[in-house]
Protein backbone atom coordinates (compact mmCIF):
# COMPACT_ATOMS: atom_id res chain seq x y z
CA UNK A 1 252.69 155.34 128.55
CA UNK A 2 250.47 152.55 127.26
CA UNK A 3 248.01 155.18 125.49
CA UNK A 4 251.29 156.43 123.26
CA UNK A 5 252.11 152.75 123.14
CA UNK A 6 249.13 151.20 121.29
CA UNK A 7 247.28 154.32 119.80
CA UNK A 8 248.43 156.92 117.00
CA UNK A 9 247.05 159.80 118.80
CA UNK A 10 245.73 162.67 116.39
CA UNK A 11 246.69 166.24 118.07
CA UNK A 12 244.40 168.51 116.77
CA UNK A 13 245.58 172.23 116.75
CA UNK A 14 242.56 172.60 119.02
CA UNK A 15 244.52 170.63 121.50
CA UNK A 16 247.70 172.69 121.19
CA UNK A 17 246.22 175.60 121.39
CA UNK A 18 244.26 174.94 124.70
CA UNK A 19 247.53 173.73 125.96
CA UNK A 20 248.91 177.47 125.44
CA UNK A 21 245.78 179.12 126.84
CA UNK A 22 246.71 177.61 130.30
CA UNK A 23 249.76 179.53 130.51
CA UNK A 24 247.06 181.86 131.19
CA UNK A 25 245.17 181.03 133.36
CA UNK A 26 245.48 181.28 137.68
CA UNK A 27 247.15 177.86 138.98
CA UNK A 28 246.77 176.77 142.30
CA UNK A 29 249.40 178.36 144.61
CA UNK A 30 252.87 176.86 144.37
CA UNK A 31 252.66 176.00 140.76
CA UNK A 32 253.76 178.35 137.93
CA UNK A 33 251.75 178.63 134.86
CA UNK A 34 254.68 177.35 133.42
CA UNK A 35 254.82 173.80 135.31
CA UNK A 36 251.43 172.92 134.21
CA UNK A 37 252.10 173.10 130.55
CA UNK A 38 255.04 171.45 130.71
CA UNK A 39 253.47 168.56 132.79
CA UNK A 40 250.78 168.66 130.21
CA UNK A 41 253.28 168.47 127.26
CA UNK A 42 255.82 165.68 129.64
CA UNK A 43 252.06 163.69 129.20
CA UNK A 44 251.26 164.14 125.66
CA UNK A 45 252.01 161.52 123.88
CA UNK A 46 255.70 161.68 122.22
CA UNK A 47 256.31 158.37 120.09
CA UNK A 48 252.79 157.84 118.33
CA UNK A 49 251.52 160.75 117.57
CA UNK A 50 250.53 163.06 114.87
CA UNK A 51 249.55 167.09 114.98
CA UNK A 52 246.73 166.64 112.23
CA UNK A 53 246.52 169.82 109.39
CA UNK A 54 244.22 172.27 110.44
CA UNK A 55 240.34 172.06 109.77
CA UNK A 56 240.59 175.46 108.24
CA UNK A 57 243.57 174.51 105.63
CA UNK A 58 241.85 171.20 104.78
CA UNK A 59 238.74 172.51 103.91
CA UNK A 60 239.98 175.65 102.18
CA UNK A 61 242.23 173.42 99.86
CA UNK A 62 239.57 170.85 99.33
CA UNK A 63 236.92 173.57 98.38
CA UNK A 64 239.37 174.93 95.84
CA UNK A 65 239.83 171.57 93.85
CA UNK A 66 243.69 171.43 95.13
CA UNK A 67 243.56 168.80 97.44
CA UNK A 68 240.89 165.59 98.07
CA UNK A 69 240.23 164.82 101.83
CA UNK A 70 240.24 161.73 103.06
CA UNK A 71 236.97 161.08 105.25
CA UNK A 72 236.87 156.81 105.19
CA UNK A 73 240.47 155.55 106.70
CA UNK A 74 240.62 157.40 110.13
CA UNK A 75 243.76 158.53 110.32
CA UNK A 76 245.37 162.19 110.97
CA UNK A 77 246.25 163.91 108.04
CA UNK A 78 249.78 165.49 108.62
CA UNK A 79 252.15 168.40 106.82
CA UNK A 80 255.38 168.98 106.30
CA UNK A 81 256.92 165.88 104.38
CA UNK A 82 259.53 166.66 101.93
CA UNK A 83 259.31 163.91 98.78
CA UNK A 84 262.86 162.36 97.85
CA UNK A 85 263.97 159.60 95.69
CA UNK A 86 266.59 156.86 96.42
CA UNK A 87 267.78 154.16 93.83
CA UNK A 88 264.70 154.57 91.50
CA UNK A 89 262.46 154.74 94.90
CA UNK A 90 260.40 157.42 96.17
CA UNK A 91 259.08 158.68 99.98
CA UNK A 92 258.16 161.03 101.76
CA UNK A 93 260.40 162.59 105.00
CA UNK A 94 258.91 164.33 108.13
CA UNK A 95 260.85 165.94 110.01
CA UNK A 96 259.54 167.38 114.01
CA UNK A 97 256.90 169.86 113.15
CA UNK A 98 256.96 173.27 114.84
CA UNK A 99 253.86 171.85 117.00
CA UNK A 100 256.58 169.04 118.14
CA UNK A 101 259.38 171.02 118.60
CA UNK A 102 257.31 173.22 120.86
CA UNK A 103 256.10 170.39 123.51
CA UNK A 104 259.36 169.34 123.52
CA UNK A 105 260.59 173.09 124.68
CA UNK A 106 257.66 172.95 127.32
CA UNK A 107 259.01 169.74 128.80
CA UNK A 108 261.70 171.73 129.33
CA UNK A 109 259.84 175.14 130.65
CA UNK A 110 260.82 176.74 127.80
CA UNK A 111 258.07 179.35 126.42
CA UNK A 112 258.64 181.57 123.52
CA UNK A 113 257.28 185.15 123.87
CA UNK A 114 254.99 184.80 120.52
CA UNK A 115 253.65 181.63 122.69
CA UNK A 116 252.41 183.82 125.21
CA UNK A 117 250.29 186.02 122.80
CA UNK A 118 248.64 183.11 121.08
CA UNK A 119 247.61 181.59 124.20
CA UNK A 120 246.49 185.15 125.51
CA UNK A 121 244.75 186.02 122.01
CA UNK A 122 242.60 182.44 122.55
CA UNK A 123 241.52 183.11 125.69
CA UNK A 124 240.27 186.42 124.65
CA UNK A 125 238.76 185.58 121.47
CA UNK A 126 236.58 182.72 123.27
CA UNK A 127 235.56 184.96 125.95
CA UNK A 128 234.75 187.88 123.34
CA UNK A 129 233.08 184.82 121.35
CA UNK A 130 229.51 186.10 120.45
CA UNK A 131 227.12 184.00 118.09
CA UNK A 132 223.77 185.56 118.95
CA UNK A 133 223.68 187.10 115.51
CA UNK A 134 223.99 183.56 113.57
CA UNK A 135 221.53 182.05 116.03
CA UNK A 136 218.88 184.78 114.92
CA UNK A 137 219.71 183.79 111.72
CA UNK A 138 218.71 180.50 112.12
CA UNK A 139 216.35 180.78 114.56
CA UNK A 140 213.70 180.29 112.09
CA UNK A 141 214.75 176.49 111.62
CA UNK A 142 214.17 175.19 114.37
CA UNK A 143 210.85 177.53 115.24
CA UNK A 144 209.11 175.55 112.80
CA UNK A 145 210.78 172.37 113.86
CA UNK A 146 211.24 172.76 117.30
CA UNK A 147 213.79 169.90 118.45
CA UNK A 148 213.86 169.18 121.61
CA UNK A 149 217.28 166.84 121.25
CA UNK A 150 220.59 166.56 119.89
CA UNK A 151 219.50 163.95 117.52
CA UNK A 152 216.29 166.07 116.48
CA UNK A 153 218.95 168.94 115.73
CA UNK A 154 220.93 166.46 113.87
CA UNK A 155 218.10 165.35 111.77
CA UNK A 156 217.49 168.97 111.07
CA UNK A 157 221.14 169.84 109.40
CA UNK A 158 221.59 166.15 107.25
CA UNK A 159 217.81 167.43 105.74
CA UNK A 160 219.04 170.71 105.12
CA UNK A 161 222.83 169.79 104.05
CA UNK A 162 220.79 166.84 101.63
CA UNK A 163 217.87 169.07 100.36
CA UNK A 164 217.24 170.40 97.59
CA UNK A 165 218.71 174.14 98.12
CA UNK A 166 222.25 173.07 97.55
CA UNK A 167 223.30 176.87 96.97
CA UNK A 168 221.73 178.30 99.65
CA UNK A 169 223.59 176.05 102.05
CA UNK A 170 226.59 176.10 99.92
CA UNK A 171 226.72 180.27 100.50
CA UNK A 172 225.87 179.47 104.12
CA UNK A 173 228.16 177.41 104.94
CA UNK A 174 231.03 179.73 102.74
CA UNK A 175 229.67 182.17 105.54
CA UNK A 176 229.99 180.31 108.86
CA UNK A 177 233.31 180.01 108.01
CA UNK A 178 233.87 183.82 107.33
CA UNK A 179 234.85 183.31 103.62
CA UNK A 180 235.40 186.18 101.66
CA UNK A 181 232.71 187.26 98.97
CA UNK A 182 234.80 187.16 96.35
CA UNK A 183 236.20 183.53 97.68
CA UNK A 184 232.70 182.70 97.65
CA UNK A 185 232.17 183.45 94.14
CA UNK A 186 235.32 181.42 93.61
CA UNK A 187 233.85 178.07 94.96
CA UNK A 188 230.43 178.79 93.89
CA UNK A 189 231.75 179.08 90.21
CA UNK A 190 233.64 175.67 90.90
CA UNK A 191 230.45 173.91 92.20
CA UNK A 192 228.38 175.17 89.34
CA UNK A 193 230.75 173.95 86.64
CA UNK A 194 231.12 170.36 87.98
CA UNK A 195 227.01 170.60 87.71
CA UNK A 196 225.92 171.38 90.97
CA UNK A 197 226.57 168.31 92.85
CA UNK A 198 225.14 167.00 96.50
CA UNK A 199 227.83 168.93 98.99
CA UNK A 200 228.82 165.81 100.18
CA UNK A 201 229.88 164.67 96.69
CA UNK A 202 231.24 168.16 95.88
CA UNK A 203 233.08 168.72 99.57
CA UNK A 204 232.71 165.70 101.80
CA UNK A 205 235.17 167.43 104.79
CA UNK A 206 233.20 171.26 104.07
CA UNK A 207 230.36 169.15 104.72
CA UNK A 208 231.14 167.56 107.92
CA UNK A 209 232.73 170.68 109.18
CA UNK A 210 229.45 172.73 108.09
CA UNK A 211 227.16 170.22 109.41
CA UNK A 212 228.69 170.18 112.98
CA UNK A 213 228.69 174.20 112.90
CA UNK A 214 224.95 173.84 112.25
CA UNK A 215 224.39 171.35 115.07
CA UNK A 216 226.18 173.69 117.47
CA UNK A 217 224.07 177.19 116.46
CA UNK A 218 220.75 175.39 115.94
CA UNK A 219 221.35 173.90 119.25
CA UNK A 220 221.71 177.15 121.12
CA UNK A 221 218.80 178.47 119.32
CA UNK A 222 216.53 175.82 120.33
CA UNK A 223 218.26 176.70 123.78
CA UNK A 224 219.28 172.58 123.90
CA UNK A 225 222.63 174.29 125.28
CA UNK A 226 223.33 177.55 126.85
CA UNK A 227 224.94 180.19 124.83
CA UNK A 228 226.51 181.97 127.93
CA UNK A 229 228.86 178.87 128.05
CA UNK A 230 232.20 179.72 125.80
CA UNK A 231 233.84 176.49 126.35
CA UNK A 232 230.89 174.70 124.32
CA UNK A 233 231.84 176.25 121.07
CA UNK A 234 235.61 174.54 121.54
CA UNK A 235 234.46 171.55 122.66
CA UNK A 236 232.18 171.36 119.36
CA UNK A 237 235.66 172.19 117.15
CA UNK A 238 236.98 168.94 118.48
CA UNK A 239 234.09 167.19 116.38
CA UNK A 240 235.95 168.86 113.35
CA UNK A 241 238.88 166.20 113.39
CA UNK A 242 236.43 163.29 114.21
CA UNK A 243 236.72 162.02 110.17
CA UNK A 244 240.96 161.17 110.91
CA UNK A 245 240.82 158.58 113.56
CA UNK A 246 239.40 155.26 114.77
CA UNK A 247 238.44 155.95 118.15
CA UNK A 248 237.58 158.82 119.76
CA UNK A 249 237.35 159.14 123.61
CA UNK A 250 236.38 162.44 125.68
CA UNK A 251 235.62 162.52 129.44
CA UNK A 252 233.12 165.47 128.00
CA UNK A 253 229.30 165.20 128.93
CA UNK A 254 228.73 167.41 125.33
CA UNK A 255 231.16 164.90 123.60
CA UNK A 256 229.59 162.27 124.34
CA UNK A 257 226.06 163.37 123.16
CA UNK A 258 227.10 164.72 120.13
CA UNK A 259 230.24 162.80 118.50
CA UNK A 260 227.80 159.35 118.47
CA UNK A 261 225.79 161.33 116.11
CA UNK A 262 229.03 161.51 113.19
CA UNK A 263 230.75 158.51 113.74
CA UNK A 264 230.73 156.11 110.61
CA UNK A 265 230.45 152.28 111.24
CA UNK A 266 234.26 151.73 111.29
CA UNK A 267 234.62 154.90 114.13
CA UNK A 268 234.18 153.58 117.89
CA UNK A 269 233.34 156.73 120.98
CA UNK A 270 234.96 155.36 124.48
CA UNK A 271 233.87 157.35 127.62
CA UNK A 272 236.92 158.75 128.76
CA UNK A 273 236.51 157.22 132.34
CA UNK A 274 236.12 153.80 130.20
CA UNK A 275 239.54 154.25 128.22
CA UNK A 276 241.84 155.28 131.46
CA UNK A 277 240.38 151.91 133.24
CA UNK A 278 241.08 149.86 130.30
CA UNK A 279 244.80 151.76 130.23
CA UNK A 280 245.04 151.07 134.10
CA UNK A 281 244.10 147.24 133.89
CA UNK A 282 247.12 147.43 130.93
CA UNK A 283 249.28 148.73 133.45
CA UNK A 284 248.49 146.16 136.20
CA UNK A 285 248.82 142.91 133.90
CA UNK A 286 252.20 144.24 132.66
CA UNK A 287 253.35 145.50 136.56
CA UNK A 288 252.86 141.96 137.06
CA UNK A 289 255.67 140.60 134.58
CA UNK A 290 259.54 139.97 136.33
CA UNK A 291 261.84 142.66 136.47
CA UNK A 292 263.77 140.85 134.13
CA UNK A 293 261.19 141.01 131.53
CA UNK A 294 260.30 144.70 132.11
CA UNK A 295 264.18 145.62 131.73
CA UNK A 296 264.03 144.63 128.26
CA UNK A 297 261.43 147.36 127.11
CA UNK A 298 257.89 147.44 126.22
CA UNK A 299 258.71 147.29 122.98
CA UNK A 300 260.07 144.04 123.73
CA UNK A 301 257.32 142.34 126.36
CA UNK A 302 254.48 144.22 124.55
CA UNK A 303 253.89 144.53 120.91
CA UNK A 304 251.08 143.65 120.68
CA UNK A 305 248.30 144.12 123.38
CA UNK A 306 247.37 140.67 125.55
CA UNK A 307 245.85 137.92 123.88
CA UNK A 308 244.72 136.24 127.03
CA UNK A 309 241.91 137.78 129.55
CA UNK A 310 239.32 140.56 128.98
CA UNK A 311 241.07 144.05 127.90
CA UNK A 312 239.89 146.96 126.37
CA UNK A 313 242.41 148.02 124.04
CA UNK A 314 242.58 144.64 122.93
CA UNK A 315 238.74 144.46 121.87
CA UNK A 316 239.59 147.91 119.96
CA UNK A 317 242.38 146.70 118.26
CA UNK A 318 240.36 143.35 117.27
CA UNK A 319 237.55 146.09 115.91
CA UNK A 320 239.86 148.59 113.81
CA UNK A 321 242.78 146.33 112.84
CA UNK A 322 241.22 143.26 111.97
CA UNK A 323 245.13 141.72 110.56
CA UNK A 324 246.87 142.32 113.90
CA UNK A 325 246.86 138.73 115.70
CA UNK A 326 247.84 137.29 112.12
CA UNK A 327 250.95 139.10 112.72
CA UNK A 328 251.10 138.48 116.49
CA UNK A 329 251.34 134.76 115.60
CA UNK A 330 253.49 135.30 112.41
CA UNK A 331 256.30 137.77 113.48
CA UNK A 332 259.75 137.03 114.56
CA UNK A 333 261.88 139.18 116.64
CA UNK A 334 264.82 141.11 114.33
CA UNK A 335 267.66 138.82 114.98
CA UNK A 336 270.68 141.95 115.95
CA UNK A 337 272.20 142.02 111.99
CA UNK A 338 268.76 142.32 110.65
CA UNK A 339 268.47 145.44 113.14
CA UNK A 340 271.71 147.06 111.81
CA UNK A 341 270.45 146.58 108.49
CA UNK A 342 267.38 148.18 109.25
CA UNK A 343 269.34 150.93 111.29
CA UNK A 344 271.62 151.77 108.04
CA UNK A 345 269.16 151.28 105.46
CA UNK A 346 267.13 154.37 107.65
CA UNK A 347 270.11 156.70 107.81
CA UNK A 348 270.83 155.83 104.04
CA UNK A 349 267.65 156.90 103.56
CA UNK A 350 267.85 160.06 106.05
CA UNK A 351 271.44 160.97 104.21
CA UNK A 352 271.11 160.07 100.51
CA UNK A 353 267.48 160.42 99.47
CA UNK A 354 267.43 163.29 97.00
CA UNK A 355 264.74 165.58 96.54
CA UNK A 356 262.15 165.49 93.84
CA UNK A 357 259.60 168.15 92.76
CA UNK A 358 256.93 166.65 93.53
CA UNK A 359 253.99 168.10 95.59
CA UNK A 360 250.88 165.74 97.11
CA UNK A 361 252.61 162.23 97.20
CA UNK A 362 250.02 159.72 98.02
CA UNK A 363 250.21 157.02 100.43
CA UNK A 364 249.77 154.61 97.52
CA UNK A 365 252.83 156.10 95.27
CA UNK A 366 255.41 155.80 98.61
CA UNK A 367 257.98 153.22 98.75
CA UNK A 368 258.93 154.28 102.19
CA UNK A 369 258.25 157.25 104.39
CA UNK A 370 260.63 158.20 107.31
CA UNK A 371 259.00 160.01 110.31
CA UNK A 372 262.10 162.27 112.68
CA UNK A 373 261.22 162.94 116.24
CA UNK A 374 262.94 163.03 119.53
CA UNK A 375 260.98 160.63 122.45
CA UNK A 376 261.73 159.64 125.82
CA UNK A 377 263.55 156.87 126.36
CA UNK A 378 261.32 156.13 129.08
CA UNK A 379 257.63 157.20 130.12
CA UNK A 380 256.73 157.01 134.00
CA UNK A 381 258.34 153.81 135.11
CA UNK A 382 258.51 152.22 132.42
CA UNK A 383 261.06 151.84 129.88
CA UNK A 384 260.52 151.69 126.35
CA UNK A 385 263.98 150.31 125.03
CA UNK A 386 266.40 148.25 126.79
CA UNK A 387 269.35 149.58 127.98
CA UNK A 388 271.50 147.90 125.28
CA UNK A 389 269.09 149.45 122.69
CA UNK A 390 268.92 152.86 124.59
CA UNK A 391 273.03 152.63 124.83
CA UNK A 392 272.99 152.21 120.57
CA UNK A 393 270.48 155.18 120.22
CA UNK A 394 272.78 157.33 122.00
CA UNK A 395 276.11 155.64 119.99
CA UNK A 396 274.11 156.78 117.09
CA UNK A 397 272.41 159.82 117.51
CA UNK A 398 271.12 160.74 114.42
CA UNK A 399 269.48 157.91 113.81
């Protein structure tokens, strides 16, 4: 509940995948494979929450000049918005993703068939995962080097991805990522005619996703972390996705010695066992408010996180969004006209927007972007709305 209601949680595909594989795998007796998902999915955060583009999409589209990646502002980047105009003003509409529409078939124990095989096909391809022959091929780095550490192996891949044999790594990297030769040749062509630039300059995202490839292989070579172990390669893909968020928290041993090493200045890592006290303290200073107040919806008694006593989502919000307790102190609550206003001007919006050819509409260029999803009205036993604002949601459906 309270990590949906003060986080935008990036879902990685990563995530979603994972989710499918344990539809195969053995659950203790009395549960179906079935139940688990969907308690997984009944968990995953509904309201706030994004399924961020995958790495592979990103960094093909980047690498072929069609689309810059944002690295710097920590938040997912998503798909599917369809650009519209209204009265001389444009935005962008999302409607629920496929990703969406599927957790919200699992909360229901619904699987499709084609679900099955993906989750199936992932299982198999990380137990069939094999990456003895890359290792060979870069065993030679770190037999001169020998690291004995993460950070040593870290040190290792920013020399090599900042040296001076930009192509080499370029081709290398085109390689780790199974690239085709003659998409190779593409991108080379590209980073030759822009002059050969640093690979951060030319790729930033390639970059990041090349470097924390490298820090993976070179660490198995310098047998820092066993190869036999599958599990280590998808818990390094999570590092992908690091670049689109604020915080990043991961009751993972591996996580935890290897995201510190990526995060920028504005990126915080929380120890998962860290983040689900500082939810569970959240939980006990609200459980502590009247009935009266908790009938009226957390979106009522809790906009903003406490301002009083020691909490740590409040010392993250105080770190990432520096504004917030100006507008704790400044806002007013939307007397119930404003909120009809706001109610129609949305489904005018929803209704009469037109759509507009055009493709890649910046955050900057939006007047107003409209996100569609279904949520629960409540989340464990708490409610989100109050009843008279659950009873106008249901009056009005489609809003």
């Amino acid at each position: 509940m309270w990590l949906d209601h003060f986080f935008l949680t990036n879902i990685t595909p990563l995530f979603f995948i994972e989710t499918l594989a344990d539809l195969e795998k053995q659950v203790r007796a009395g549960r179906t494979p079935e139940e688990v998902v969907g308690n997984l999915a009944y968990k995953t955060p509904d309201m706030q929450s994004r399924p961020n583009v995958h790495h592979m999409t990103l960094v093909a589209a980047e690498l072929l000049g069609t689309f810059t990646v944002e690295m710097s502002l920590g938040r997912p980047i998503i798909s599917g918005g369809k650009a519209v105009m209204l009265e001389g003003k444009s935005g962008v509409i999302y409607q629920q993703t496929p990703e969406e529409e599927a957790f919200d078939r699992w909360n229901r124990g619904e699987f499709l068939d084609v679900e099955r095989l993906r989750a199936k096909a992932w299982r198999q391809a990380l137990s069939n995962f094999n990456c003895d022959a890359i290792c060979e091929r870069l065993k030679p780095w770190v037999s001169y080097t020998k690291p004995k550490t993460f950070l040593d192996v870290k040190r290792l891949v920013d020399s090599a991805v900042e040296g001076v044999e930009r192509e080499k790594v370029l081709r290398l990297g085109l390689s780790l990522l199974g690239v085709s030769p003659e998409a190779e040749e593409q991108v080379v062509a590209r980073w030759r005619g822009v002059g050969t630039p640093e690979l951060r300059r030319f790729a930033p995202y390639f970059t990041h996703v090349l470097s924390v490839d490298l820090l993976y292989y070179l660490a198995v070579a310098a047998n820092i972390i066993s190869r036999s172990k599958k599990s280590n390669r998808a818990d390094f893909a999570y590092v992908y996705y690091l670049p689109f968020c604020m915080v990043f928290t991961s009751s993972d041993k591996l996580h935890a010695e290897i995201v510190p090493l990526f995060l920028r200045t504005n990126q915080t890592f929380v120890k998962g066992a860290d983040f689900k006290d500082g939810l569970a303290r959240l939980d006990q200073h609200y459980s502590a408010l009247s009935e009266e107040t908790k009938q009226r919806g957390a979106f009522s008694f809790a906009k903003y996180p406490p301002t009083v006593g020691s909490f740590l989502v409040t010392d993250l919000w105080d770190t990432h969004l520096s504004r917030w307790r100006k507008h704790e102190t400044e806002s007013q609550p939307l007397t119930s006209d404003a909120e009809k206003n706001v109610v129609n001007h949305v489904n005018r919006l929803k209704h009469q927007s037109t759509p507009i050819d055009r493709q890649g509409l910046g955050v900057g260029e939006m007047d107003y972007m409209l996100i569609q999803r279904k949520v629960f009205a409540a989340k464990g036993k708490w409610r989100r709305f109050s009843t008279q604002q659950e009873k106008a949601m249901e009056d009005k459906a489609d809003t």
